[in-house]
Protein backbone atom coordinates (compact mmCIF):
# COMPACT_ATOMS: atom_id res chain seq x y z
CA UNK A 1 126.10 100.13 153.26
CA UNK A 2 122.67 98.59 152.63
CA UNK A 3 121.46 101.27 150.37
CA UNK A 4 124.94 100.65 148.51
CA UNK A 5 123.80 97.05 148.36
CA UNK A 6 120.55 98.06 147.53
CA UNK A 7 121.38 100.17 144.66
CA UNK A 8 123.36 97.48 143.37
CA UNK A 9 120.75 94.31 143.46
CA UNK A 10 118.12 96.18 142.52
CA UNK A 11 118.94 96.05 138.53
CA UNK A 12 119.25 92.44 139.41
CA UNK A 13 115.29 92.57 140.18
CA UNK A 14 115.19 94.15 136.97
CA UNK A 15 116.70 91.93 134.58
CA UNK A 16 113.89 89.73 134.76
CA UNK A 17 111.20 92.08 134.10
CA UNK A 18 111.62 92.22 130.41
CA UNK A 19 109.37 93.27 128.21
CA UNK A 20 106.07 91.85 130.08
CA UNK A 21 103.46 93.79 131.12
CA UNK A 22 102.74 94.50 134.38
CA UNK A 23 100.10 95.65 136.89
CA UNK A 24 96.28 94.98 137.29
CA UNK A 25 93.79 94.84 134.61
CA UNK A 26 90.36 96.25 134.42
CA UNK A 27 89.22 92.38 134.47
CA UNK A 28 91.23 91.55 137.61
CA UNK A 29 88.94 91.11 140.61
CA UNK A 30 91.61 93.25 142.56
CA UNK A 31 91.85 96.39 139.75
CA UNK A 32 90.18 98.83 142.71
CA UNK A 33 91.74 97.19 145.50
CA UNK A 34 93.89 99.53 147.08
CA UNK A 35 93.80 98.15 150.95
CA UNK A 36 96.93 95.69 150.09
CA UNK A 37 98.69 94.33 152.85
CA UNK A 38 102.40 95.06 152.28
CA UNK A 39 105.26 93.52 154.64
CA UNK A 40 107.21 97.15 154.19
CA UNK A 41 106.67 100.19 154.52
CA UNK A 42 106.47 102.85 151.43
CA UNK A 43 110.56 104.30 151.49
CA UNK A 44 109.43 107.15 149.27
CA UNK A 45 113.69 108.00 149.20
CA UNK A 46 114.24 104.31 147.59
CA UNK A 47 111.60 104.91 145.29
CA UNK A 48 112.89 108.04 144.10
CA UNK A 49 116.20 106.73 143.49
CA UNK A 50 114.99 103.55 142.31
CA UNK A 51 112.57 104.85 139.54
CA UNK A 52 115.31 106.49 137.66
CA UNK A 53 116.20 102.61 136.71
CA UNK A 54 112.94 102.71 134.47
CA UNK A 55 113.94 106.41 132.54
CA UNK A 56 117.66 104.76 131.87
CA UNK A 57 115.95 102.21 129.19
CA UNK A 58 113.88 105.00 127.87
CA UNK A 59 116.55 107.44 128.13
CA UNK A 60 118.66 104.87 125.47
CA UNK A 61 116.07 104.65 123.17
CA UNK A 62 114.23 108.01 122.80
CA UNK A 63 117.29 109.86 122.55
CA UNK A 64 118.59 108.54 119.92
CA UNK A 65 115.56 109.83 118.13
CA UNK A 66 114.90 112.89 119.00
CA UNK A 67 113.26 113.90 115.75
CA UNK A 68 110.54 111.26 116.77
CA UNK A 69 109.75 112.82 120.26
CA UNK A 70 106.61 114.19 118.62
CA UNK A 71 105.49 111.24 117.27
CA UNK A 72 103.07 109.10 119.77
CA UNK A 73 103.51 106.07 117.35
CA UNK A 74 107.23 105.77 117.48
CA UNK A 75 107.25 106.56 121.45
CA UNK A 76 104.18 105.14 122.43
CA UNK A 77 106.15 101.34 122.93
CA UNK A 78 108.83 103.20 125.03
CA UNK A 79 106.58 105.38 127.38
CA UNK A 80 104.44 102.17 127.99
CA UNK A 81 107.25 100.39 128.94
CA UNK A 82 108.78 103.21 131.21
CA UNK A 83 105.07 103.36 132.54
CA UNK A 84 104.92 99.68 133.28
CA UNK A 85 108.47 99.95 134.97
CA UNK A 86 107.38 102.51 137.50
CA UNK A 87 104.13 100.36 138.50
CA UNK A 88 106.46 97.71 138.86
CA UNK A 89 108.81 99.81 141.23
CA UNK A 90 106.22 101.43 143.32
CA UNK A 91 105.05 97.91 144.06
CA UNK A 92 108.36 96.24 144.38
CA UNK A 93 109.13 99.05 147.17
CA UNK A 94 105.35 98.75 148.80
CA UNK A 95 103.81 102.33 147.70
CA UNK A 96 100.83 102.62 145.89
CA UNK A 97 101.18 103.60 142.47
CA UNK A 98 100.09 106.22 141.20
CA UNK A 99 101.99 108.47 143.98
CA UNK A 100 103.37 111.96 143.97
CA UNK A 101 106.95 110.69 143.51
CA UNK A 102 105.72 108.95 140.49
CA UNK A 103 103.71 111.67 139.11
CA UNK A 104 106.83 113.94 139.65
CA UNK A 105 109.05 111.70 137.50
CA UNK A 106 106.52 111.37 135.08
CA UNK A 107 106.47 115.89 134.95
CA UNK A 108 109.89 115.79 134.68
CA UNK A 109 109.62 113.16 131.76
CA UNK A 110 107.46 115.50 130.03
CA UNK A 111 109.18 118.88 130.69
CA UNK A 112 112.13 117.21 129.38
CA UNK A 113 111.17 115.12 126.28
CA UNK A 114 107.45 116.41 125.36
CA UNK A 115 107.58 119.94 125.88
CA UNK A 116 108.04 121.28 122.47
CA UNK A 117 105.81 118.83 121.15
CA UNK A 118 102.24 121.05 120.51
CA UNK A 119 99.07 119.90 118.45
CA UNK A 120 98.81 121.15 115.34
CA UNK A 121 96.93 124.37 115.28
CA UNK A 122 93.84 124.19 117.37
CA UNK A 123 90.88 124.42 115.81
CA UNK A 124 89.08 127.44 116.83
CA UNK A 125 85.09 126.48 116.72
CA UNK A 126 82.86 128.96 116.49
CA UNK A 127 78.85 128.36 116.36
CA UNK A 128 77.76 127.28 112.92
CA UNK A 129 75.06 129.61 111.37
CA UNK A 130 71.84 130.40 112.30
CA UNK A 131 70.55 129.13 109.09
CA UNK A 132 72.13 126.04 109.12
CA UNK A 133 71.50 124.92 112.26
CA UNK A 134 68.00 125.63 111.04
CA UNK A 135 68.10 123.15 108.04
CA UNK A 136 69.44 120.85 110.28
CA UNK A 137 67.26 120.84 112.67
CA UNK A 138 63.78 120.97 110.49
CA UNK A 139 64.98 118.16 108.05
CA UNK A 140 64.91 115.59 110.66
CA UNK A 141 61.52 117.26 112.68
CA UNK A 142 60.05 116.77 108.93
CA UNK A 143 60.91 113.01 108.74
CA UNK A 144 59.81 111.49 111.84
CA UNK A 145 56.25 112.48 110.82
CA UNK A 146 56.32 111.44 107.04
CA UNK A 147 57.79 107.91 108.92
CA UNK A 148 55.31 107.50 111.24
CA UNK A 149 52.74 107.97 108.48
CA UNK A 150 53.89 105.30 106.24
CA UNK A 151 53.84 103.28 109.06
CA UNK A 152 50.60 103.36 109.94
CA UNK A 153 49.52 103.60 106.13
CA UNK A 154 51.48 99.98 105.68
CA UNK A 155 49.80 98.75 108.95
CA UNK A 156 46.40 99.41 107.55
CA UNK A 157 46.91 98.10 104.05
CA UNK A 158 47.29 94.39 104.50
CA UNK A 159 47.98 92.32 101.45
């Protein structure tokens, strides 16, 4: 009975948080804090079935563009929010965020949404060639002499 209650308040808790952000900021005096007093106990079960509330929103908007997955500019709004959502949870519930159950929803987001999404070909360096690196290192060895020269030359010749 009270997880059926709890299940069915929690979007309640929810509706509120919008589109703010949440969380701690480098600038916060309590970013590293991590000793936080909380009144409950971490439920890592009500977590888990609490975080899926933050991949329904998601859910409804990236899948309706699933030619976009690929494309960090047209997700990037969504995953932030989805990431802000989970912070929110994993505090809501009293467990420290990041935590494995997070980290696992977050694989699972990935595996399912981002895993046909590669970089375009990577670049394969190889060492540049003996005479370049060469030219590029003697040009500037040259300089820094010629430099200090005129330095000294327009120290000594006073006007």
């Amino acid at each position: 009975m009270t997880r059926l209650m709890n299940m069915l308040l929690f979007p309640l808790l929810l509706w509120g948080w919008g589109k703010q952000t949440l969380g701690n900021t480098e600038d916060e005096d309590e970013f590293q804090n991590q000793e936080k007093y909380y009144i409950f106990k971490c439920n890592e079960t009500l977590l888990s079935d609490y975080i899926t509330f933050c991949w329904v929103p998601f859910h409804g908007e990236i899948a309706m563009q699933n030619e976009n997955w690929c494309n960090w500019t047209k997700v990037a709004w969504y995953y932030s929010d989805m990431s802000n959502c989970a912070e929110y949870v994993s505090e809501l519930i009293g467990c420290y965020f990041p935590n494995a159950i997070v980290e696992n929803f977050f694989v699972q987001i990935h595996s399912q949404y981002f895993s046909n999404c590669t970089t375009e070909e990577e670049a394969v360096y190889a060492d540049p060639q003996d005479e370049m690196v060469l030219v590029l290192t003697i040009i500037p060895v040259c300089i820094i002499p010629v430099l200090v020269s005129l330095v000294i030359w327009k120290s000594k010749v006073k006007e």
